[in-house]
PDB file of N, CA and C in Angstrom:
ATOM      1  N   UNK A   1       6.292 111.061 -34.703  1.00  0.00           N
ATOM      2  CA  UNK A   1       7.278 112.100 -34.447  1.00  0.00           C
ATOM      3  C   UNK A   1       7.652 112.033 -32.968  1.00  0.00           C
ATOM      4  N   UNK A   2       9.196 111.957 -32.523  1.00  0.00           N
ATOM      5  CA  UNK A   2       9.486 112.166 -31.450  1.00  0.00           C
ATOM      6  C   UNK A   2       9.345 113.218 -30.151  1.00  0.00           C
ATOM      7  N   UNK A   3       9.162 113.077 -29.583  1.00  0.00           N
ATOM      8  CA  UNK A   3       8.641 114.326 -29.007  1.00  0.00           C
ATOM      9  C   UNK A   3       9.902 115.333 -28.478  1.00  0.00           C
ATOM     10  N   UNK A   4      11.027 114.678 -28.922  1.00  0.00           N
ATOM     11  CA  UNK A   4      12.600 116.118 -29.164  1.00  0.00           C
ATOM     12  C   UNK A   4      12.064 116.627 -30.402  1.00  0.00           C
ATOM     13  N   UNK A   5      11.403 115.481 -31.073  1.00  0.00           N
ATOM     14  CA  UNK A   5      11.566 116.487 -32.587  1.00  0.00           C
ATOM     15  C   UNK A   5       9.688 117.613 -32.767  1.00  0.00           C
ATOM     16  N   UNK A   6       9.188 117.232 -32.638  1.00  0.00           N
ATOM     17  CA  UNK A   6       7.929 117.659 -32.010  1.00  0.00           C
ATOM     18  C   UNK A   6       8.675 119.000 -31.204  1.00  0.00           C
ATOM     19  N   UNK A   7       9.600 119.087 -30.111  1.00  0.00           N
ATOM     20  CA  UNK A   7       8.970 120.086 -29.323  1.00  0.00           C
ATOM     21  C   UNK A   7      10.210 121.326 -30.215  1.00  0.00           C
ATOM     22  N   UNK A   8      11.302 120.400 -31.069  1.00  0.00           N
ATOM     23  CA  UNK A   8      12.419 121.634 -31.708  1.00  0.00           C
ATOM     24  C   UNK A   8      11.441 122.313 -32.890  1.00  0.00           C
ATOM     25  N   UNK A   9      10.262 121.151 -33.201  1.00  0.00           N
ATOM     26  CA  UNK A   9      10.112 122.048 -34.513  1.00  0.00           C
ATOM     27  C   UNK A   9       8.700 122.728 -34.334  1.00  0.00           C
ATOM     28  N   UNK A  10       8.141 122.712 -32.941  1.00  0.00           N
ATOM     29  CA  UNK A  10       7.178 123.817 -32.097  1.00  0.00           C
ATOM     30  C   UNK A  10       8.204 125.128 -32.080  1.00  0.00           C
ATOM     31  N   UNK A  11       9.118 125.019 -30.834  1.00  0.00           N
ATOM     32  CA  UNK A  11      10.139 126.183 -31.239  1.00  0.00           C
ATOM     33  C   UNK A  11      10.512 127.194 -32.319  1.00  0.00           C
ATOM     34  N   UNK A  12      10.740 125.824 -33.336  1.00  0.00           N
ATOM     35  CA  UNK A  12      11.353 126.810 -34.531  1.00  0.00           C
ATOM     36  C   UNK A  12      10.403 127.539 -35.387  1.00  0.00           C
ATOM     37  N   UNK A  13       9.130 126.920 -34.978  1.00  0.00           N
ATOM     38  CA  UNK A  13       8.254 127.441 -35.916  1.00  0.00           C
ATOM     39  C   UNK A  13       7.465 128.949 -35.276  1.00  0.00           C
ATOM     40  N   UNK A  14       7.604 129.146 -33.724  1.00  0.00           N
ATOM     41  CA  UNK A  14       7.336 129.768 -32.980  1.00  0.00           C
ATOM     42  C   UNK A  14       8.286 131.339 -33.517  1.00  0.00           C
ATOM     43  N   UNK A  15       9.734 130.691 -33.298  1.00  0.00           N
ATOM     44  CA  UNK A  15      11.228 131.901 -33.596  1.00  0.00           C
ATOM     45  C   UNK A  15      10.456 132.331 -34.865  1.00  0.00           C
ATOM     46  N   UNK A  16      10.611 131.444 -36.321  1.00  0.00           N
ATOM     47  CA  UNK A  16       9.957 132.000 -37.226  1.00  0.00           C
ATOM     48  C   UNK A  16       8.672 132.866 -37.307  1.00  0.00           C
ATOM     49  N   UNK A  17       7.906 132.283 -36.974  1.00  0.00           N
ATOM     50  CA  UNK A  17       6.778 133.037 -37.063  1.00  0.00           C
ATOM     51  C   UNK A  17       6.599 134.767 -36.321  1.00  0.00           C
ATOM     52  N   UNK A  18       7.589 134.366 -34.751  1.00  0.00           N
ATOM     53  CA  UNK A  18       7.629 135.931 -34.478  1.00  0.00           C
ATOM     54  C   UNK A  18       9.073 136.927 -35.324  1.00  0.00           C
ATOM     55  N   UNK A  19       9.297 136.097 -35.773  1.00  0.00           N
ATOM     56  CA  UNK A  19      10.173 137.167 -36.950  1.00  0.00           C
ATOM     57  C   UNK A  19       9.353 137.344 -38.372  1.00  0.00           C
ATOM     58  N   UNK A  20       8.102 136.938 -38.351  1.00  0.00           N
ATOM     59  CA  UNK A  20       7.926 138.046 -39.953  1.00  0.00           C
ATOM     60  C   UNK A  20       7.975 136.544 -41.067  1.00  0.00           C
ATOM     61  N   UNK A  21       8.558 135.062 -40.886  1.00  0.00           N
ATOM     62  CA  UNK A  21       8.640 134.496 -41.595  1.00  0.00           C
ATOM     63  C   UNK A  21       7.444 133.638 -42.218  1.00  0.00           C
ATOM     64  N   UNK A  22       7.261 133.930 -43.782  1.00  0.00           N
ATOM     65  CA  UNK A  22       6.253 133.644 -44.309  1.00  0.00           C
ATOM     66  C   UNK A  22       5.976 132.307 -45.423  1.00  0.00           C
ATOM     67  N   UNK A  23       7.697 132.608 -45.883  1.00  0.00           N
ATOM     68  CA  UNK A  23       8.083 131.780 -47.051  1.00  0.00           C
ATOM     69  C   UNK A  23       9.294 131.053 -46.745  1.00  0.00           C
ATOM     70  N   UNK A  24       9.322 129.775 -47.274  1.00  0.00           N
ATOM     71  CA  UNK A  24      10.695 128.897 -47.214  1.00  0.00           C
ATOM     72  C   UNK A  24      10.869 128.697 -48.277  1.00  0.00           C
ATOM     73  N   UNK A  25      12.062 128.719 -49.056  1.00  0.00           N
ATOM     74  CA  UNK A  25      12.353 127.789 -49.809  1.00  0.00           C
ATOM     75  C   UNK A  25      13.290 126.942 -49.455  1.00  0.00           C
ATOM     76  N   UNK A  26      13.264 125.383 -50.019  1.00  0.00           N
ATOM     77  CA  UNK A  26      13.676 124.442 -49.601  1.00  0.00           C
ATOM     78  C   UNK A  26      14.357 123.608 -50.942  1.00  0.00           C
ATOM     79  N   UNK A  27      15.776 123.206 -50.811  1.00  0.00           N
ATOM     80  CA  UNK A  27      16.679 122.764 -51.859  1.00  0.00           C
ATOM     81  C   UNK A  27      15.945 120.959 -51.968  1.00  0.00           C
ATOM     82  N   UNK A  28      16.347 120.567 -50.435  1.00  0.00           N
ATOM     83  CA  UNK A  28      15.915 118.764 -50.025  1.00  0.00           C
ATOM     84  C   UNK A  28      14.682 118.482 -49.968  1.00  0.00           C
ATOM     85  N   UNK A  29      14.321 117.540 -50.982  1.00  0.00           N
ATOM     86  CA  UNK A  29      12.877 116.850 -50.593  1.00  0.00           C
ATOM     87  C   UNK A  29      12.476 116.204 -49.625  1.00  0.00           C
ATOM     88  N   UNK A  30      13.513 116.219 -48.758  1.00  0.00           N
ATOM     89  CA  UNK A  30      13.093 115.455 -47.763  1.00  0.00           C
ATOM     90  C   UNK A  30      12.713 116.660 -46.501  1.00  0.00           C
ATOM     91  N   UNK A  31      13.342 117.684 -46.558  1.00  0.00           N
ATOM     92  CA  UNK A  31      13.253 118.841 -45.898  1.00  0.00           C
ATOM     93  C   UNK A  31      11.904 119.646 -46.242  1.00  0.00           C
ATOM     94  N   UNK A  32      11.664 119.491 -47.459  1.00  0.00           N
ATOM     95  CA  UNK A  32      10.118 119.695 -47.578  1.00  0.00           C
ATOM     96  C   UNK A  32       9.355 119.322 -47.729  1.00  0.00           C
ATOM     97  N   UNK A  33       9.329 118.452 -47.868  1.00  0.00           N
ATOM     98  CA  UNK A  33       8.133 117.763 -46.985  1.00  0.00           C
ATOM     99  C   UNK A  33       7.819 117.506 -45.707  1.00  0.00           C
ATOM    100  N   UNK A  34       8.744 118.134 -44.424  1.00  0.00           N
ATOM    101  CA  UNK A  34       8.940 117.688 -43.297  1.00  0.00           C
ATOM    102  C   UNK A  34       8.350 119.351 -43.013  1.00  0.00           C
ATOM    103  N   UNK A  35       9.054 120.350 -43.611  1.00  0.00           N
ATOM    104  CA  UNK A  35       8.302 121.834 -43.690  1.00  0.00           C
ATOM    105  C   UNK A  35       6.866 122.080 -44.021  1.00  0.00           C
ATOM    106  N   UNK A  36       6.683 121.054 -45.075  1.00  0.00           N
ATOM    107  CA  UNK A  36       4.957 121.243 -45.899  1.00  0.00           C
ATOM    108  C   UNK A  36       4.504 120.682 -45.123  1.00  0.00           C
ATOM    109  N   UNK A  37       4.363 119.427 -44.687  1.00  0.00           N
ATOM    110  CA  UNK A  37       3.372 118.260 -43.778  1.00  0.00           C
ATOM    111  C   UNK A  37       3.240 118.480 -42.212  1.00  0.00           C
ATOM    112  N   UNK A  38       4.392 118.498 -41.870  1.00  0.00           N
ATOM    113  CA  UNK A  38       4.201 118.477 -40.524  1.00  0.00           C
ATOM    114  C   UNK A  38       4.986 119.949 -39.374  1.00  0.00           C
ATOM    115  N   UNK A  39       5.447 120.725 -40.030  1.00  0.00           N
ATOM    116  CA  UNK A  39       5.031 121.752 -39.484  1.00  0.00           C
ATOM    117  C   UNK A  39       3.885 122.608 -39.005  1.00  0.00           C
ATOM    118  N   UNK A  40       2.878 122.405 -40.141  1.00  0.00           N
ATOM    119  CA  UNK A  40       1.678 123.440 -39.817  1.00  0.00           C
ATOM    120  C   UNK A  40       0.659 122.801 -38.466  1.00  0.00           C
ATOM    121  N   UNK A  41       1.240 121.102 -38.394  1.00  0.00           N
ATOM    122  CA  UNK A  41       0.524 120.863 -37.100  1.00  0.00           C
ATOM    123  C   UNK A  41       0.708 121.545 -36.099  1.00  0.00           C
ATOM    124  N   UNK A  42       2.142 122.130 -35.912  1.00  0.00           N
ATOM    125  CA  UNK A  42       2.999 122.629 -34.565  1.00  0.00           C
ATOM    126  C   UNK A  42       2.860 124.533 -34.898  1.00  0.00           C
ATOM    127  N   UNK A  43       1.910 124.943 -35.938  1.00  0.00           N
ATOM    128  CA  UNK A  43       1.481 126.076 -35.624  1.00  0.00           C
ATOM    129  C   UNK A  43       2.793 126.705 -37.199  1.00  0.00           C
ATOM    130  N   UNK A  44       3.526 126.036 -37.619  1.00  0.00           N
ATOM    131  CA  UNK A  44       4.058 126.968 -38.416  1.00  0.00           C
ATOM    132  C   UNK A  44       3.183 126.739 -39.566  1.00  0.00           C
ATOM    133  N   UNK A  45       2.612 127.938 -39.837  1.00  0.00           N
ATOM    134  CA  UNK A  45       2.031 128.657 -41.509  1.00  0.00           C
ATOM    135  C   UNK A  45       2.790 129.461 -42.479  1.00  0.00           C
ATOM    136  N   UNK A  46       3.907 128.624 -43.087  1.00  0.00           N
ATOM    137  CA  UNK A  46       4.303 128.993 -43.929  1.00  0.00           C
ATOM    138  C   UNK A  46       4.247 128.597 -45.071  1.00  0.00           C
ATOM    139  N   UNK A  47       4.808 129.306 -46.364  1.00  0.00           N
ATOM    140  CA  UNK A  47       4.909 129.181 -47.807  1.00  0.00           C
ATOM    141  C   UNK A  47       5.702 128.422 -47.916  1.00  0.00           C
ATOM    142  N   UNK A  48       5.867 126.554 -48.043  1.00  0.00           N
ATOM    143  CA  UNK A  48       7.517 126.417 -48.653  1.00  0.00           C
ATOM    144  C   UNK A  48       7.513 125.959 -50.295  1.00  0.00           C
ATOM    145  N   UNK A  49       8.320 126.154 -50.715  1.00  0.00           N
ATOM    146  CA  UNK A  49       8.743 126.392 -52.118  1.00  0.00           C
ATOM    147  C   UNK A  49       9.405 125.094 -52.546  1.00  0.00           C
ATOM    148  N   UNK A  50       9.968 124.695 -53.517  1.00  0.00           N
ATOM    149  CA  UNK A  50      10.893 123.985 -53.296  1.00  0.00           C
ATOM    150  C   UNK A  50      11.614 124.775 -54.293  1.00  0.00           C
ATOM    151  N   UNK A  51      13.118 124.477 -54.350  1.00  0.00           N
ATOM    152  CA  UNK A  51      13.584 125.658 -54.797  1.00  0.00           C
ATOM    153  C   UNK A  51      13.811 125.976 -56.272  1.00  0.00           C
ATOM    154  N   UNK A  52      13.007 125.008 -57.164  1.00  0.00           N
ATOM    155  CA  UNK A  52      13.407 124.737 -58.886  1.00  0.00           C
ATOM    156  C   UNK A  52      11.780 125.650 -58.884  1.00  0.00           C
ATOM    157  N   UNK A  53      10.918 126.258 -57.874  1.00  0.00           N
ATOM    158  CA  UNK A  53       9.897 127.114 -58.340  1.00  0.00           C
ATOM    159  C   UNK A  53      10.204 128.754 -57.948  1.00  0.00           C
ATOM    160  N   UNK A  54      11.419 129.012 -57.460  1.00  0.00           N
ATOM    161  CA  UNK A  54      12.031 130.166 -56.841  1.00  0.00           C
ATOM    162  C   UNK A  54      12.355 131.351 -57.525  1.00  0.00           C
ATOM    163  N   UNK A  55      11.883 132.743 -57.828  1.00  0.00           N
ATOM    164  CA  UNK A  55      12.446 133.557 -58.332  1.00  0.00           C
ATOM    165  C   UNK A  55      13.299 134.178 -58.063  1.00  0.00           C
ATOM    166  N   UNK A  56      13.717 133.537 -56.353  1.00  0.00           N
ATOM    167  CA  UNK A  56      14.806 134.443 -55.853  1.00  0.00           C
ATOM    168  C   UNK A  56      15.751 133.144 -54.796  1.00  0.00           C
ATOM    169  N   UNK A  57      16.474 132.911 -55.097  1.00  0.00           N
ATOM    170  CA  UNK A  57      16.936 132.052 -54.348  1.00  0.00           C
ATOM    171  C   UNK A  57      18.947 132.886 -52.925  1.00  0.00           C
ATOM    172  N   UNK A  58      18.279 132.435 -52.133  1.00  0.00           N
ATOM    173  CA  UNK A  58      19.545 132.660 -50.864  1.00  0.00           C
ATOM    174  C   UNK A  58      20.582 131.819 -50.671  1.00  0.00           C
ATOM    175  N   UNK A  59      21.973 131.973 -50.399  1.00  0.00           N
ATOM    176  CA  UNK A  59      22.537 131.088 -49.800  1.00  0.00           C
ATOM    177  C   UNK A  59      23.344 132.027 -48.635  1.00  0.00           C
ATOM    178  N   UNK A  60      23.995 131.028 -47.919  1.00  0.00           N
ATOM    179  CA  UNK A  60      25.187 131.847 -47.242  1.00  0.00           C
ATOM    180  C   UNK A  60      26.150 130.864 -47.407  1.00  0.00           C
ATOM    181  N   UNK A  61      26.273 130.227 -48.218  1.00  0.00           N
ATOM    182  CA  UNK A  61      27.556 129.064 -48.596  1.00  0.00           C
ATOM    183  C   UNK A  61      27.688 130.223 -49.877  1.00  0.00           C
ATOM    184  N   UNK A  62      29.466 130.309 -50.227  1.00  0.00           N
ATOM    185  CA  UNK A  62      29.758 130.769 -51.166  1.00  0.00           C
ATOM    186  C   UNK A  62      29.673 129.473 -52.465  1.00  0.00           C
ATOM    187  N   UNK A  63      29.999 128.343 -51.542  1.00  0.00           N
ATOM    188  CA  UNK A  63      29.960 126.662 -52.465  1.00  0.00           C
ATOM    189  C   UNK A  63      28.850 127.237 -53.343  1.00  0.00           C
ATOM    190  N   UNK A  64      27.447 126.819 -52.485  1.00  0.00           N
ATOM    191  CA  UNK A  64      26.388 126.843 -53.363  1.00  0.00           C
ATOM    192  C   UNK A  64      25.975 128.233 -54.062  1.00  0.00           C
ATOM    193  N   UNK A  65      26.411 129.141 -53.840  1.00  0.00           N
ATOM    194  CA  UNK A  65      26.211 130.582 -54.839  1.00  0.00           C
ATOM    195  C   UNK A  65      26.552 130.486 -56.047  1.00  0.00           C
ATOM    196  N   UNK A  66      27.846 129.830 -55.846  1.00  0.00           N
ATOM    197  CA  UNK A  66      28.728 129.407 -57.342  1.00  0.00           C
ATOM    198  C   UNK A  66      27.782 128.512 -58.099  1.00  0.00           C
ATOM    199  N   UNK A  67      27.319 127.485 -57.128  1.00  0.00           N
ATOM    200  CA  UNK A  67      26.931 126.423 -57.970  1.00  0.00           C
ATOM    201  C   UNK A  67      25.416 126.593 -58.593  1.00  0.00           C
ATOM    202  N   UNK A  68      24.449 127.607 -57.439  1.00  0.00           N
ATOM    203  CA  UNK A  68      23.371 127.977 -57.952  1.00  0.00           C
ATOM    204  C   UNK A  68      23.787 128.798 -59.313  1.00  0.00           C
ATOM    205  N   UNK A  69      24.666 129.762 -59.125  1.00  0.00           N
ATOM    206  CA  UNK A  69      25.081 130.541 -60.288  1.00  0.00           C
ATOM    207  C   UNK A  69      25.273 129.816 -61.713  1.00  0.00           C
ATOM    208  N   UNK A  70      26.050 128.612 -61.865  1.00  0.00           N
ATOM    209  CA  UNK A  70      26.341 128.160 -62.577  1.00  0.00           C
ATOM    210  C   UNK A  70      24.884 127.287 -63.141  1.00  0.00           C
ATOM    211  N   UNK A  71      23.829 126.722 -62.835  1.00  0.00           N
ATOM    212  CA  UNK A  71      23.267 126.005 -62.942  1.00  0.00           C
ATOM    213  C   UNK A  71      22.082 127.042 -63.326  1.00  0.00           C
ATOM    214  N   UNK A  72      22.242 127.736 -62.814  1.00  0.00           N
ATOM    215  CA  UNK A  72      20.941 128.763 -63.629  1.00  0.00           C
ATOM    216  C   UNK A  72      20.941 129.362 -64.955  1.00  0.00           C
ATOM    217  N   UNK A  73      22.698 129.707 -64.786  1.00  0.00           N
ATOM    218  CA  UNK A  73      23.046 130.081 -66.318  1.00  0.00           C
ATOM    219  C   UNK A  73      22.925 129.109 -67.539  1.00  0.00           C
ATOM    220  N   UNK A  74      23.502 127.682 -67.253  1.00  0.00           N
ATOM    221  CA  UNK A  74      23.109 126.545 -67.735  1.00  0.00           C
ATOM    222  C   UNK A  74      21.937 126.336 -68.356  1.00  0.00           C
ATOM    223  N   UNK A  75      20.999 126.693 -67.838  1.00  0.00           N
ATOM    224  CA  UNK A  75      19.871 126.621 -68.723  1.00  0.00           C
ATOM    225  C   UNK A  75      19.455 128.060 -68.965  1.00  0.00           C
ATOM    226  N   UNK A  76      20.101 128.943 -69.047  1.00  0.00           N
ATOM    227  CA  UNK A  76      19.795 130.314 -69.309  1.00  0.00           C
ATOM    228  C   UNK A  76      18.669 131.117 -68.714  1.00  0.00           C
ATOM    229  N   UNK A  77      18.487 131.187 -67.149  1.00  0.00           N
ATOM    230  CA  UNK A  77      17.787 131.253 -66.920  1.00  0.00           C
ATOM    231  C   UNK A  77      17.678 132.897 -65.906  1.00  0.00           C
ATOM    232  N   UNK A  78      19.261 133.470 -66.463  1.00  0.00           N
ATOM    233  CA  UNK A  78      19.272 134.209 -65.532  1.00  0.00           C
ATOM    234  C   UNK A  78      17.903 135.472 -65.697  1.00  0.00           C
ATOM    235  N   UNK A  79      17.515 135.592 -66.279  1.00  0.00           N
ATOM    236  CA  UNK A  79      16.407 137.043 -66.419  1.00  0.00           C
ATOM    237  C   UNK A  79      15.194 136.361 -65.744  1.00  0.00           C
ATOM    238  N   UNK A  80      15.393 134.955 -65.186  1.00  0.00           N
ATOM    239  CA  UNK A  80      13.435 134.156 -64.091  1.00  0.00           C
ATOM    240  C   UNK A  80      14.231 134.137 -62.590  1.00  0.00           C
ATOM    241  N   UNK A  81      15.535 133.797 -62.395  1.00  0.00           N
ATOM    242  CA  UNK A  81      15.555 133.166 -61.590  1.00  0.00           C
ATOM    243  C   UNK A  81      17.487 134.189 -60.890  1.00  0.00           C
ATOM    244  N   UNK A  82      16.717 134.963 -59.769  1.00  0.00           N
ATOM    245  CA  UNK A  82      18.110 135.814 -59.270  1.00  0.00           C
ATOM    246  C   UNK A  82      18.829 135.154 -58.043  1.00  0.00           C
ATOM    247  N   UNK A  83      20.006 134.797 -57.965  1.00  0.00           N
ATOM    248  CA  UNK A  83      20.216 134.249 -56.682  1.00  0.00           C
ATOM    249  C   UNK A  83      21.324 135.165 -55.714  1.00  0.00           C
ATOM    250  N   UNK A  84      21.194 135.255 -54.405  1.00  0.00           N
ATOM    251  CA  UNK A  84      22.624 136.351 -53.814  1.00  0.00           C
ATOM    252  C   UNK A  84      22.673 136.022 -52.776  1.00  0.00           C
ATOM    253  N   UNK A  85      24.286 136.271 -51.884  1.00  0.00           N
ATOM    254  CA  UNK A  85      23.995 135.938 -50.577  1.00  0.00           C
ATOM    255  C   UNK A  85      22.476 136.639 -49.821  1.00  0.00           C
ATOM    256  N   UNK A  86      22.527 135.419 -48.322  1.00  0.00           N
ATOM    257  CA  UNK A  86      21.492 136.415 -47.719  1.00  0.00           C
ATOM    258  C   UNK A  86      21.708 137.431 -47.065  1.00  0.00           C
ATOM    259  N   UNK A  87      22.801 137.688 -46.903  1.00  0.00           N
ATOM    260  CA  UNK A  87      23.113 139.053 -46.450  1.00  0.00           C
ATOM    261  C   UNK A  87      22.578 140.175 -47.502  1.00  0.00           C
ATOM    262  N   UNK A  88      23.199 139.682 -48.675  1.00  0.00           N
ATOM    263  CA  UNK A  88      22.503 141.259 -49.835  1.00  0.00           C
ATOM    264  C   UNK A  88      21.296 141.419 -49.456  1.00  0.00           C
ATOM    265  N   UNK A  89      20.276 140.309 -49.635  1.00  0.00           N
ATOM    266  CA  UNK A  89      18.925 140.360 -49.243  1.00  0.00           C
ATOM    267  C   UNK A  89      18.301 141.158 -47.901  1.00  0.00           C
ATOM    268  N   UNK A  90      19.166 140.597 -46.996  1.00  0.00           N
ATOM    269  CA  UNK A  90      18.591 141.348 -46.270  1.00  0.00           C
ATOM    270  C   UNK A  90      18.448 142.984 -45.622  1.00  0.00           C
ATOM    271  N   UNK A  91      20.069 143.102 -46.559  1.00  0.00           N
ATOM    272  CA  UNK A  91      20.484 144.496 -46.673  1.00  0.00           C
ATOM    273  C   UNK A  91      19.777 145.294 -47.281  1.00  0.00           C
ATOM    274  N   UNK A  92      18.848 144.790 -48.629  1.00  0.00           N
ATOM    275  CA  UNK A  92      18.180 145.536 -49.155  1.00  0.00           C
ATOM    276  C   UNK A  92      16.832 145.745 -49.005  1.00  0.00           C
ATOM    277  N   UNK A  93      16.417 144.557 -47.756  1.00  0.00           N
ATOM    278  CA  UNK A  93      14.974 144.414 -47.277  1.00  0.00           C
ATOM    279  C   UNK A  93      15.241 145.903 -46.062  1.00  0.00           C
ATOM    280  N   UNK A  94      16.281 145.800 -45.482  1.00  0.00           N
ATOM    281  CA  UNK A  94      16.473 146.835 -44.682  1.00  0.00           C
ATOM    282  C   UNK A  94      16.186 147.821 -45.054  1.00  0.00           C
ATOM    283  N   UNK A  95      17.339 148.370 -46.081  1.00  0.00           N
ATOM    284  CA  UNK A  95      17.450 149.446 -46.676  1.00  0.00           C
ATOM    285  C   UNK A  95      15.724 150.299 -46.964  1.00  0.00           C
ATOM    286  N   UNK A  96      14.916 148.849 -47.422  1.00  0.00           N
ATOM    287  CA  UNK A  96      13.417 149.516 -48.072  1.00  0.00           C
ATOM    288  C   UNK A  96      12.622 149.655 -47.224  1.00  0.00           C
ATOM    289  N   UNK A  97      13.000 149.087 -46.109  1.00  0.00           N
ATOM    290  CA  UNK A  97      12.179 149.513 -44.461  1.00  0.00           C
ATOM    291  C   UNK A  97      12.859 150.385 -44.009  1.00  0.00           C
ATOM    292  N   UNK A  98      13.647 151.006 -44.306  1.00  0.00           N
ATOM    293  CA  UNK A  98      14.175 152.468 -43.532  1.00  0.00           C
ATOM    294  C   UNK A  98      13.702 153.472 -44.286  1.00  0.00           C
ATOM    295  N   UNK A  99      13.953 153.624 -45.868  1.00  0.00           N
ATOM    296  CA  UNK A  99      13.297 154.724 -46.589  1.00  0.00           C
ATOM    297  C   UNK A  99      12.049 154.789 -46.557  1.00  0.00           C
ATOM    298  N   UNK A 100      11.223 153.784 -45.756  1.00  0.00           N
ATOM    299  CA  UNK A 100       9.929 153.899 -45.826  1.00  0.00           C
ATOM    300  C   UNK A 100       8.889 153.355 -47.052  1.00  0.00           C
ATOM    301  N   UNK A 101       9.932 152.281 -47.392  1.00  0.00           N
ATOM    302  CA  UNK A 101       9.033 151.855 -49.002  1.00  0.00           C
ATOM    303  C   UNK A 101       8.997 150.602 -48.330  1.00  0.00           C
ATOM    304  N   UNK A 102       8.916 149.828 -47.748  1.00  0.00           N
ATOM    305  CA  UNK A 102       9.007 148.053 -47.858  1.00  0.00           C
ATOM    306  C   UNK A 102       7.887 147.384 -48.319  1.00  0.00           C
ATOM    307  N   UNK A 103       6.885 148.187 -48.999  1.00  0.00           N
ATOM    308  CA  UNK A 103       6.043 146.964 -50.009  1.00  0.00           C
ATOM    309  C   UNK A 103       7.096 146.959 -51.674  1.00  0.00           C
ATOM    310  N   UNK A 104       7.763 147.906 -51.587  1.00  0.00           N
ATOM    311  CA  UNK A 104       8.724 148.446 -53.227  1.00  0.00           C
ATOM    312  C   UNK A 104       9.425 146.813 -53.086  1.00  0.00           C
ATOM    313  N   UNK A 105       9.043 146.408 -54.630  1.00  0.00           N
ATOM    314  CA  UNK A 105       9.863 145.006 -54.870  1.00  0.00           C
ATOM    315  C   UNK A 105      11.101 145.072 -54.563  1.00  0.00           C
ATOM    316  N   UNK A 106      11.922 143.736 -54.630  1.00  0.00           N
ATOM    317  CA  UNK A 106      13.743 144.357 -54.579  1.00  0.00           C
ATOM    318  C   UNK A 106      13.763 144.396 -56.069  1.00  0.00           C
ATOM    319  N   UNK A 107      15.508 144.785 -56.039  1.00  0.00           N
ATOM    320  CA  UNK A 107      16.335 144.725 -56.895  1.00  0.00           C
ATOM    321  C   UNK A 107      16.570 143.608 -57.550  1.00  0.00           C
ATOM    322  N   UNK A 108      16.229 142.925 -58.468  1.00  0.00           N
ATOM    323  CA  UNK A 108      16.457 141.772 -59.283  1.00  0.00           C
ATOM    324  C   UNK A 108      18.093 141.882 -59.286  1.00  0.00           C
ATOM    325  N   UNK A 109      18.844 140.953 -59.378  1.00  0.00           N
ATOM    326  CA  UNK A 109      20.532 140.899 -59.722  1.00  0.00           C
ATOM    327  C   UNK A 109      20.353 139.454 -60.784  1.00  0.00           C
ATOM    328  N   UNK A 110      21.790 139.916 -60.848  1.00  0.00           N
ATOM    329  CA  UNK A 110      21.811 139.274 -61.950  1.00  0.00           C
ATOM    330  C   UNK A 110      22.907 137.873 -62.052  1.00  0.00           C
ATOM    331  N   UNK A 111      22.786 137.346 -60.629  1.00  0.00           N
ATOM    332  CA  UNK A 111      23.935 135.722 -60.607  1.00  0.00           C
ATOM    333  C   UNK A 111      24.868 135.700 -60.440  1.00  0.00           C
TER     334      UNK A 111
END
């Protein structure tokens, strides 16, 4: 590992970690395995997923919302597997840290 890439993915794992981040999910195999293997040397301890094990999947591409949408329905999968921008998500992670509930699951949606 280069040591640009070594010291961006010390950084990033640093930003993450002081924000609360626990879990990744990850679409590219090549991206996770680069998340699973060699992050946790540089201190990041996270969950990554890959994303065909996801009960909740994010985008902020409207492209891939559609296309997650479509591909979940495809195999009928909408009642395992909810997908929404990350904005909803995080609106509603908010929302359950202001009323004072944020262990309360979210809102399942529906694709």
């Amino acid at each position: 590992m280069s040591t640009t890439s070594r010291s961006v993915k010390s950084r990033t794992s640093k930003c993450w970690s002081g924000h609360g981040v626990r879990r990744i999910v990850i679409s590219c195999p090549h991206c996770f395995n680069t998340f699973a293997n060699e992050y946790p040397d540089l201190g990041g301890q996270f969950e990554v997923i890959h994303d065909t094990e996801a009960t909740r999947v994010a985008t902020a591409c409207p492209f891939c919302l559609t296309m997650f949408d479509e591909g979940i329905a495809s195999r009928g999968a909408q009642d395992q597997v909810a997908v929404d921008d990350i904005a909803v998500y995080v609106a509603r992670s908010m929302r359950r840290a202001a009323s004072g509930d944020a262990s309360a699951p979210p809102p399942r949606t529906s694709g």
